[in-house]
PDB file of N, CA and C in Angstrom:
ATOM      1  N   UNK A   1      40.568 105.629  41.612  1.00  0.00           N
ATOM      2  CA  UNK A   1      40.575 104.528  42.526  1.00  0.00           C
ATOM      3  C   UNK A   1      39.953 103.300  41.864  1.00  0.00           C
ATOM      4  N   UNK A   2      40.724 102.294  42.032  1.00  0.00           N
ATOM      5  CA  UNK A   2      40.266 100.973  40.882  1.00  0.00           C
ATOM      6  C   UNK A   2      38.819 100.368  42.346  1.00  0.00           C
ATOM      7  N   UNK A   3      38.127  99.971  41.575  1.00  0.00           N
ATOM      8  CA  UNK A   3      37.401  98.993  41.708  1.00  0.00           C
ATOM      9  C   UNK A   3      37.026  97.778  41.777  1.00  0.00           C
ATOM     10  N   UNK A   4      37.204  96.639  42.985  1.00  0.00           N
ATOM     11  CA  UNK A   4      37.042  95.516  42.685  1.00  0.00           C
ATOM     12  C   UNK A   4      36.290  94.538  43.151  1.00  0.00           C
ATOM     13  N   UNK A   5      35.630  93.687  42.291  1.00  0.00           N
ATOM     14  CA  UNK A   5      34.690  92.251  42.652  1.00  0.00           C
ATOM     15  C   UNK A   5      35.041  91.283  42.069  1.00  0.00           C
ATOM     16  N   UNK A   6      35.001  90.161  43.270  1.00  0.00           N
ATOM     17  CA  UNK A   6      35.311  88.639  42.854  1.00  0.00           C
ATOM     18  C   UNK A   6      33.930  88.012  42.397  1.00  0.00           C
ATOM     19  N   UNK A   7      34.144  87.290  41.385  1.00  0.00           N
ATOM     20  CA  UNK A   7      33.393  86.881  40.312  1.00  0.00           C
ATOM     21  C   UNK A   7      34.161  85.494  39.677  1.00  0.00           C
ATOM     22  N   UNK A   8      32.772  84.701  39.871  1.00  0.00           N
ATOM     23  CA  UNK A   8      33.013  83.190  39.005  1.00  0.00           C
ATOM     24  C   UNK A   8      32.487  83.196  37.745  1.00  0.00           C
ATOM     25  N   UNK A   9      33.723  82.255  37.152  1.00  0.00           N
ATOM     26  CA  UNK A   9      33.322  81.899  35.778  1.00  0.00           C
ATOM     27  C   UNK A   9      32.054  80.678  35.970  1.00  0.00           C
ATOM     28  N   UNK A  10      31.454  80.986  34.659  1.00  0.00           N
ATOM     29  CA  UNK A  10      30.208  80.012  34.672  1.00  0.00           C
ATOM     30  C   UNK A  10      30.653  78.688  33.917  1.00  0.00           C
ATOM     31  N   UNK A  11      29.638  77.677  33.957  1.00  0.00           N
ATOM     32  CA  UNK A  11      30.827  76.288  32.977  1.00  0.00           C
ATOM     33  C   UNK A  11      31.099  76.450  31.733  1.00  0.00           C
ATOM     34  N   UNK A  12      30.542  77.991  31.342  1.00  0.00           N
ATOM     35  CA  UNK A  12      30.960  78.391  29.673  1.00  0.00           C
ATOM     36  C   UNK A  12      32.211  79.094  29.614  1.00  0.00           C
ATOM     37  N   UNK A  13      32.777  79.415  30.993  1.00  0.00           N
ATOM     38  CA  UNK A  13      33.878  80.445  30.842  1.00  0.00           C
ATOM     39  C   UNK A  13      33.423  81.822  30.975  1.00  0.00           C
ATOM     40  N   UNK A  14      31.971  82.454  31.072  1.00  0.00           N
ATOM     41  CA  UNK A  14      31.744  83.809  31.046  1.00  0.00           C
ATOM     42  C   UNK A  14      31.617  84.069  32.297  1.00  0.00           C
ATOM     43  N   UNK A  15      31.680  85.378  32.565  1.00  0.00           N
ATOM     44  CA  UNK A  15      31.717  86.671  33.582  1.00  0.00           C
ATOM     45  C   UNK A  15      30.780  87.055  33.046  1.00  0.00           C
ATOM     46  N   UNK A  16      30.333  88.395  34.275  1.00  0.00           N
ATOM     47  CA  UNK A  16      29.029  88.941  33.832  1.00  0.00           C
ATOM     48  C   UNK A  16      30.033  90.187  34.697  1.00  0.00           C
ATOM     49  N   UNK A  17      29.672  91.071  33.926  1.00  0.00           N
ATOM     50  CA  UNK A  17      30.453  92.936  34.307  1.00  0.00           C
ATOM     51  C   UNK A  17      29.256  93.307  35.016  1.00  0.00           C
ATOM     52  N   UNK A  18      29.424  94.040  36.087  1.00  0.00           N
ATOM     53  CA  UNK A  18      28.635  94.781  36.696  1.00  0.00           C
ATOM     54  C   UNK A  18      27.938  95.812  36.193  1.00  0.00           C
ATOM     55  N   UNK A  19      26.786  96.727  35.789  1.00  0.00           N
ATOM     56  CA  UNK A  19      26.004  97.434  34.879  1.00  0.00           C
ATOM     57  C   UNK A  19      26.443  98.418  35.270  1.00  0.00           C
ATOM     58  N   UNK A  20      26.327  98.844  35.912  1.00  0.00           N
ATOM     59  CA  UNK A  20      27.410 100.575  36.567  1.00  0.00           C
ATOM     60  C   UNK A  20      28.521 100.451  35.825  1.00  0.00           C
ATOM     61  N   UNK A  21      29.585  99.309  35.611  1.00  0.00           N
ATOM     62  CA  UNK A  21      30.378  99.233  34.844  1.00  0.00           C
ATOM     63  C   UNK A  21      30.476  99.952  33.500  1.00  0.00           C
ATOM     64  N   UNK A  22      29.057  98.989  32.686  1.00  0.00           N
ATOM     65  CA  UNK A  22      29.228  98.886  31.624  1.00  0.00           C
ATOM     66  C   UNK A  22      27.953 100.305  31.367  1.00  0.00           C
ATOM     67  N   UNK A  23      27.378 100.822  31.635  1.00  0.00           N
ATOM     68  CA  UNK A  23      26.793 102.334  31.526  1.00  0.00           C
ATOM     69  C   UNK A  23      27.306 103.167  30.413  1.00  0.00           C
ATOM     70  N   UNK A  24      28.412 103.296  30.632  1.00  0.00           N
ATOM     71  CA  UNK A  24      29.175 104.431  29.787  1.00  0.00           C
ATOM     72  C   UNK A  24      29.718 103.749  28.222  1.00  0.00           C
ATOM     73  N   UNK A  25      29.531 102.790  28.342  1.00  0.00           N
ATOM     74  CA  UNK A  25      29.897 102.193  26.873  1.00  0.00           C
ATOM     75  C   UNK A  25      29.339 102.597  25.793  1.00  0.00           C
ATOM     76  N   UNK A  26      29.657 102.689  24.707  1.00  0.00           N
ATOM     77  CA  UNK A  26      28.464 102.789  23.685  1.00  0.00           C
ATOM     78  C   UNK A  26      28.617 101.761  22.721  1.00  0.00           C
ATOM     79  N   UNK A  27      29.193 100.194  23.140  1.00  0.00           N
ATOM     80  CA  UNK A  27      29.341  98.894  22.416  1.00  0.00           C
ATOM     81  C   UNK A  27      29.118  97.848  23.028  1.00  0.00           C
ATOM     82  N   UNK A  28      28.521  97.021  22.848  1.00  0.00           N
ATOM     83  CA  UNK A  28      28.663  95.492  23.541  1.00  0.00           C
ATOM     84  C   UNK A  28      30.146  94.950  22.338  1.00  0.00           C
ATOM     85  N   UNK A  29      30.823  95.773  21.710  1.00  0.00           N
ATOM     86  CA  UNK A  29      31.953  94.583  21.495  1.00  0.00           C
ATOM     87  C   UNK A  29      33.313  95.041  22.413  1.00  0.00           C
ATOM     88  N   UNK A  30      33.629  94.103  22.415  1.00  0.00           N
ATOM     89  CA  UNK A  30      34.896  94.187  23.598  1.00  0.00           C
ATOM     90  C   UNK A  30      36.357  93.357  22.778  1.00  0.00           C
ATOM     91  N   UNK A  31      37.393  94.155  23.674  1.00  0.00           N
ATOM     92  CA  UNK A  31      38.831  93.595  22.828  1.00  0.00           C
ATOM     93  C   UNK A  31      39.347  92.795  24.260  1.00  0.00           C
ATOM     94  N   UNK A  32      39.707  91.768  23.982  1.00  0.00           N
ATOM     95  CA  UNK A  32      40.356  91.103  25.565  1.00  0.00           C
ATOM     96  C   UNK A  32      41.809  90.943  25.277  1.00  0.00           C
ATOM     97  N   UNK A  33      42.593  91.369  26.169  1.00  0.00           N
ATOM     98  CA  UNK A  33      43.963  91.362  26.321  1.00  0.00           C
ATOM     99  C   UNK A  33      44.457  90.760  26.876  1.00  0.00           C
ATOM    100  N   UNK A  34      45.344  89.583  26.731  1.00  0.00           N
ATOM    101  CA  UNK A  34      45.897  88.633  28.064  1.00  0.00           C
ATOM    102  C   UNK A  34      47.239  89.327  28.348  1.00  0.00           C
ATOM    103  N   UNK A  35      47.602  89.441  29.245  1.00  0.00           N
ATOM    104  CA  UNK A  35      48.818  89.808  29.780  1.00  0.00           C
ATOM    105  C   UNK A  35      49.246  88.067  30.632  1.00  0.00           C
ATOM    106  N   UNK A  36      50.025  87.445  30.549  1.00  0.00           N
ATOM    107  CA  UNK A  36      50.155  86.666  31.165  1.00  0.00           C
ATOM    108  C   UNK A  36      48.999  85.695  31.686  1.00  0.00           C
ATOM    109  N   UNK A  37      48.593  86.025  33.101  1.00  0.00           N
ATOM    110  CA  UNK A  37      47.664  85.235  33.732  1.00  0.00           C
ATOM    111  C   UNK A  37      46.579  86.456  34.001  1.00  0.00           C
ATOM    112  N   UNK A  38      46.821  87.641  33.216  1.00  0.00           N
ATOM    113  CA  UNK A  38      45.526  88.949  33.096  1.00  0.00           C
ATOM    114  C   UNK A  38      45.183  88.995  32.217  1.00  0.00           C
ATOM    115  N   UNK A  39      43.550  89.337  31.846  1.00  0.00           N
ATOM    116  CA  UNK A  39      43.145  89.529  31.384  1.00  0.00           C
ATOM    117  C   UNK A  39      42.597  91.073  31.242  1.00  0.00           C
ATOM    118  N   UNK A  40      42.760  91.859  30.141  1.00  0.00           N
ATOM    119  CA  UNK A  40      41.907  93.362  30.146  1.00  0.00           C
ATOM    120  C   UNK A  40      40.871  92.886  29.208  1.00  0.00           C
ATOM    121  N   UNK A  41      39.701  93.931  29.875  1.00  0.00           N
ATOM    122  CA  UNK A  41      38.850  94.161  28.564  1.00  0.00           C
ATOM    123  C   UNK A  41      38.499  95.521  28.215  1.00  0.00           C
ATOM    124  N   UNK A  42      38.559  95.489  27.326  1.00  0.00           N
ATOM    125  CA  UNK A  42      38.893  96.877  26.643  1.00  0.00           C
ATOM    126  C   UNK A  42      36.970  96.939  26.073  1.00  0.00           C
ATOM    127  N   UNK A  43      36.619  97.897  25.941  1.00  0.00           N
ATOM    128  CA  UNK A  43      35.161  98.511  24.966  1.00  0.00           C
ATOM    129  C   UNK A  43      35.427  98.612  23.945  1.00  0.00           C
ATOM    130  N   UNK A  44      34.896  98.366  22.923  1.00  0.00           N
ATOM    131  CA  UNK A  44      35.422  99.033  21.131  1.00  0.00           C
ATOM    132  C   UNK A  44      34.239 100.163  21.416  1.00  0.00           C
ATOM    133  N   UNK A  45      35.102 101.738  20.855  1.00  0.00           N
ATOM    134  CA  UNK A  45      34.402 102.854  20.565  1.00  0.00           C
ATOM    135  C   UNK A  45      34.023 102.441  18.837  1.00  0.00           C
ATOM    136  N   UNK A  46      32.585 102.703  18.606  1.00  0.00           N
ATOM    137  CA  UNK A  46      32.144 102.680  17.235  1.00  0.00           C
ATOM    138  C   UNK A  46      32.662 104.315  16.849  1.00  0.00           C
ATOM    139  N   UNK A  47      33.002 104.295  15.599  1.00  0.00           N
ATOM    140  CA  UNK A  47      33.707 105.314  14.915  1.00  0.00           C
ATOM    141  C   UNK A  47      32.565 105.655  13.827  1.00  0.00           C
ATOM    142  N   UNK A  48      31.982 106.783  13.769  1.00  0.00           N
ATOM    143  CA  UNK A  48      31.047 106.949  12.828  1.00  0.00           C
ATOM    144  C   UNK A  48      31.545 107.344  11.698  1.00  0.00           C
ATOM    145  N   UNK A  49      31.451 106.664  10.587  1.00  0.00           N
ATOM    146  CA  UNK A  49      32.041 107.016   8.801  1.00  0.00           C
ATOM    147  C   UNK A  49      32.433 108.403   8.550  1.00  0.00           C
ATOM    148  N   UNK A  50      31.613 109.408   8.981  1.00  0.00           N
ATOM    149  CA  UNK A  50      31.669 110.634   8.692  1.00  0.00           C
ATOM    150  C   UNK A  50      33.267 111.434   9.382  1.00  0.00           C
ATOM    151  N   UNK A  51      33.720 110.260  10.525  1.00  0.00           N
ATOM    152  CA  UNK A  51      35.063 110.974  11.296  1.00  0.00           C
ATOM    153  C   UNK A  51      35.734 110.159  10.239  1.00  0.00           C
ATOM    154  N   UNK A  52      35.995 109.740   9.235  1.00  0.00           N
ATOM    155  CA  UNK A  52      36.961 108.991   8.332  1.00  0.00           C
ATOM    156  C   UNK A  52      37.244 109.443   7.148  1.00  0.00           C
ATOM    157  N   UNK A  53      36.194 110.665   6.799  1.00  0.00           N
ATOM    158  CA  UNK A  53      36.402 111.964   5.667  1.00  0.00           C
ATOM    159  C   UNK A  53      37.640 112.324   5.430  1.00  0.00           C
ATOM    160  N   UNK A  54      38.122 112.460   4.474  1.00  0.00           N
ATOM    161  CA  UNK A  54      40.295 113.115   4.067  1.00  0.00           C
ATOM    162  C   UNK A  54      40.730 112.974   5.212  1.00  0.00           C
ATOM    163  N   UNK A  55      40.821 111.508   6.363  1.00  0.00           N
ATOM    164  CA  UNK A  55      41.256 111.173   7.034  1.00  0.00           C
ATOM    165  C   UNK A  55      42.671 110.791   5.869  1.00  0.00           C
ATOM    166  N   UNK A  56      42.605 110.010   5.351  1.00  0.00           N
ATOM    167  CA  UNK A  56      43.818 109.335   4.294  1.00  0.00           C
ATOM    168  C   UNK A  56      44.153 110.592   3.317  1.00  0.00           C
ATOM    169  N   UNK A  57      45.174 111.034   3.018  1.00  0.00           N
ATOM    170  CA  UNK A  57      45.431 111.487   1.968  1.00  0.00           C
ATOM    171  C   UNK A  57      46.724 110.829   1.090  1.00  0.00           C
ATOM    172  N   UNK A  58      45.723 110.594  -0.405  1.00  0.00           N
ATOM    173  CA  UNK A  58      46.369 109.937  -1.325  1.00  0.00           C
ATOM    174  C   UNK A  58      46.790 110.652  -2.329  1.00  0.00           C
ATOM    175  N   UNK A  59      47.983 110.413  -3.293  1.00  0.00           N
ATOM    176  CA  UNK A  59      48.468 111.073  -4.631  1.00  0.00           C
ATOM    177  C   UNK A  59      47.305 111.031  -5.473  1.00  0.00           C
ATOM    178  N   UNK A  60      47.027 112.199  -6.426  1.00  0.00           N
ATOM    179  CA  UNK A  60      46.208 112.483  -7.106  1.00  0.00           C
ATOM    180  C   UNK A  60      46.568 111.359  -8.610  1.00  0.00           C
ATOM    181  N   UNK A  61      47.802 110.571  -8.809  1.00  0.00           N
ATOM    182  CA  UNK A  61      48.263 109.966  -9.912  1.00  0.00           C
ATOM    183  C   UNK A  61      47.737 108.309  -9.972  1.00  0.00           C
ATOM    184  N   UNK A  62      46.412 108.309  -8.487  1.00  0.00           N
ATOM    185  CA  UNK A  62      46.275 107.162  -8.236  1.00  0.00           C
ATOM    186  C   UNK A  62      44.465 106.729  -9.425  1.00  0.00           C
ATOM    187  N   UNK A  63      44.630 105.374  -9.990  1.00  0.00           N
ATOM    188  CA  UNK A  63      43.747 104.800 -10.823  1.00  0.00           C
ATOM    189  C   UNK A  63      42.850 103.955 -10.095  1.00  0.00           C
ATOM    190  N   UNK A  64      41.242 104.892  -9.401  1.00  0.00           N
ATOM    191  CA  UNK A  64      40.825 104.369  -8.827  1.00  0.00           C
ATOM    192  C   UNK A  64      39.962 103.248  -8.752  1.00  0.00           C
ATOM    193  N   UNK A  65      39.890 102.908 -10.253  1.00  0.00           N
ATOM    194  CA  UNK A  65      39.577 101.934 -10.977  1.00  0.00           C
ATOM    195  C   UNK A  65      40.238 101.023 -11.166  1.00  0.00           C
ATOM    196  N   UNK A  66      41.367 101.011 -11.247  1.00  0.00           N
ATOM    197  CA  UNK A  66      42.059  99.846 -11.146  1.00  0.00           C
ATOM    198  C   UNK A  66      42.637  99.651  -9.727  1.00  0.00           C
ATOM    199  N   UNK A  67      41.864  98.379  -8.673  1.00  0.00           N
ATOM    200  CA  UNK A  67      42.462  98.133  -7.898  1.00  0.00           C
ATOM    201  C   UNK A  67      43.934  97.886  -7.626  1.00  0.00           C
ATOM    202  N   UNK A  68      44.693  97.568  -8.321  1.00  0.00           N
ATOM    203  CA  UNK A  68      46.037  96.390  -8.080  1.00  0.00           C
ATOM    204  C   UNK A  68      46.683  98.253  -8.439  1.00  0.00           C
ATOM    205  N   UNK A  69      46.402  99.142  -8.856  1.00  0.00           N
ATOM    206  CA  UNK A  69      47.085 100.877  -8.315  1.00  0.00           C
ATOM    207  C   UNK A  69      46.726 101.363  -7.314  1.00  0.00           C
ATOM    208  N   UNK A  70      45.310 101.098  -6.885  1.00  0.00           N
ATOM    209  CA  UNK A  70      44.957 101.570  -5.606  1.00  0.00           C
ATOM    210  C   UNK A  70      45.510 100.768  -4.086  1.00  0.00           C
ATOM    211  N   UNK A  71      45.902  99.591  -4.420  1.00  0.00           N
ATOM    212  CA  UNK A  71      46.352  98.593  -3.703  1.00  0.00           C
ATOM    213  C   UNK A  71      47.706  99.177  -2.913  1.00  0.00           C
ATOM    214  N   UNK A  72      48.213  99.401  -4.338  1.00  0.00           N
ATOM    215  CA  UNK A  72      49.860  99.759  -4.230  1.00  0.00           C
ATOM    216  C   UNK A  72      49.877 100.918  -3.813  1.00  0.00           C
ATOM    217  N   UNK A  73      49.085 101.967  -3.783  1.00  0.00           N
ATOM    218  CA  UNK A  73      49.585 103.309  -3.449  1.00  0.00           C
ATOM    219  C   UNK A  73      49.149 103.096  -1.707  1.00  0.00           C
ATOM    220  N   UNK A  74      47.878 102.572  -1.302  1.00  0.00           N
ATOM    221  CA  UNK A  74      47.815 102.478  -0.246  1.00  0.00           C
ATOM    222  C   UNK A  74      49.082 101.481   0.356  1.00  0.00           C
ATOM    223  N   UNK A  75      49.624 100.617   0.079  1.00  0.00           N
ATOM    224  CA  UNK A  75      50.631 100.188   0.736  1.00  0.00           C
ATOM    225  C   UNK A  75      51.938 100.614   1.019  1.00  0.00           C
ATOM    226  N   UNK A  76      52.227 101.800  -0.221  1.00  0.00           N
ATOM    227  CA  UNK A  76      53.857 102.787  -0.212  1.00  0.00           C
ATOM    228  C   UNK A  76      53.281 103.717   1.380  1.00  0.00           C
ATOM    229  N   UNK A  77      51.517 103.941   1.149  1.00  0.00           N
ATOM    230  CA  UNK A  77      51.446 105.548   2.189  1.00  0.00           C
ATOM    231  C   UNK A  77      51.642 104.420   4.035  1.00  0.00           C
ATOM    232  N   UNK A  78      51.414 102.563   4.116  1.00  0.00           N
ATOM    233  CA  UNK A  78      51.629 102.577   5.272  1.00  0.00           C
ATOM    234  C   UNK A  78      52.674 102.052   5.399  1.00  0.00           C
ATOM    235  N   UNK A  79      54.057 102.046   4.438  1.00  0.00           N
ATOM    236  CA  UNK A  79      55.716 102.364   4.366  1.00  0.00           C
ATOM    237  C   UNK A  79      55.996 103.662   5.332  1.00  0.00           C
ATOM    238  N   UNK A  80      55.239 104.373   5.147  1.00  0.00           N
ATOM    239  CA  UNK A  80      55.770 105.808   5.647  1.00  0.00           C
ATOM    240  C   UNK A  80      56.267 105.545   7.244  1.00  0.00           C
TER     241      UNK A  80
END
């Protein structure tokens, strides 16, 4: 069941979210979406480094020392 409160912008343009709202977040950064004359705001989930482990898998023929090979192989794998 959606939830709703009318709320003025201040002369900066900001809103203030209700704290019950924002509870469950674990970011103050936010993505805003306009749909037309809507606006979403989305939460950014922080992703901790450790979930990004042999997330990518790359060809073993890649020179990780030389950027301008590492460049290129990452750009054929987001061809796929």
């Amino acid at each position: 069941m959606a939830e709703i409160v009318v709320k003025e912008l201040d002369p900066q343009g900001r809103i203030s979210i209700p704290i019950k709202w924002r509870k469950g977040w674990k970011s103050r950064r936010l993505v805003l979406v306009r749909h037309g004359s809507r606006i979403e705001v989305i939460p950014i989930e922080s992703t901790p480094p450790s979930d990004l482990f042999d997330s990518i898998e790359i060809s073993e023929n890649v020179d990780f020392i030389d950027p301008h090979s590492l460049k290129k192989t990452l750009l054929e794998l987001k061809e796929r």
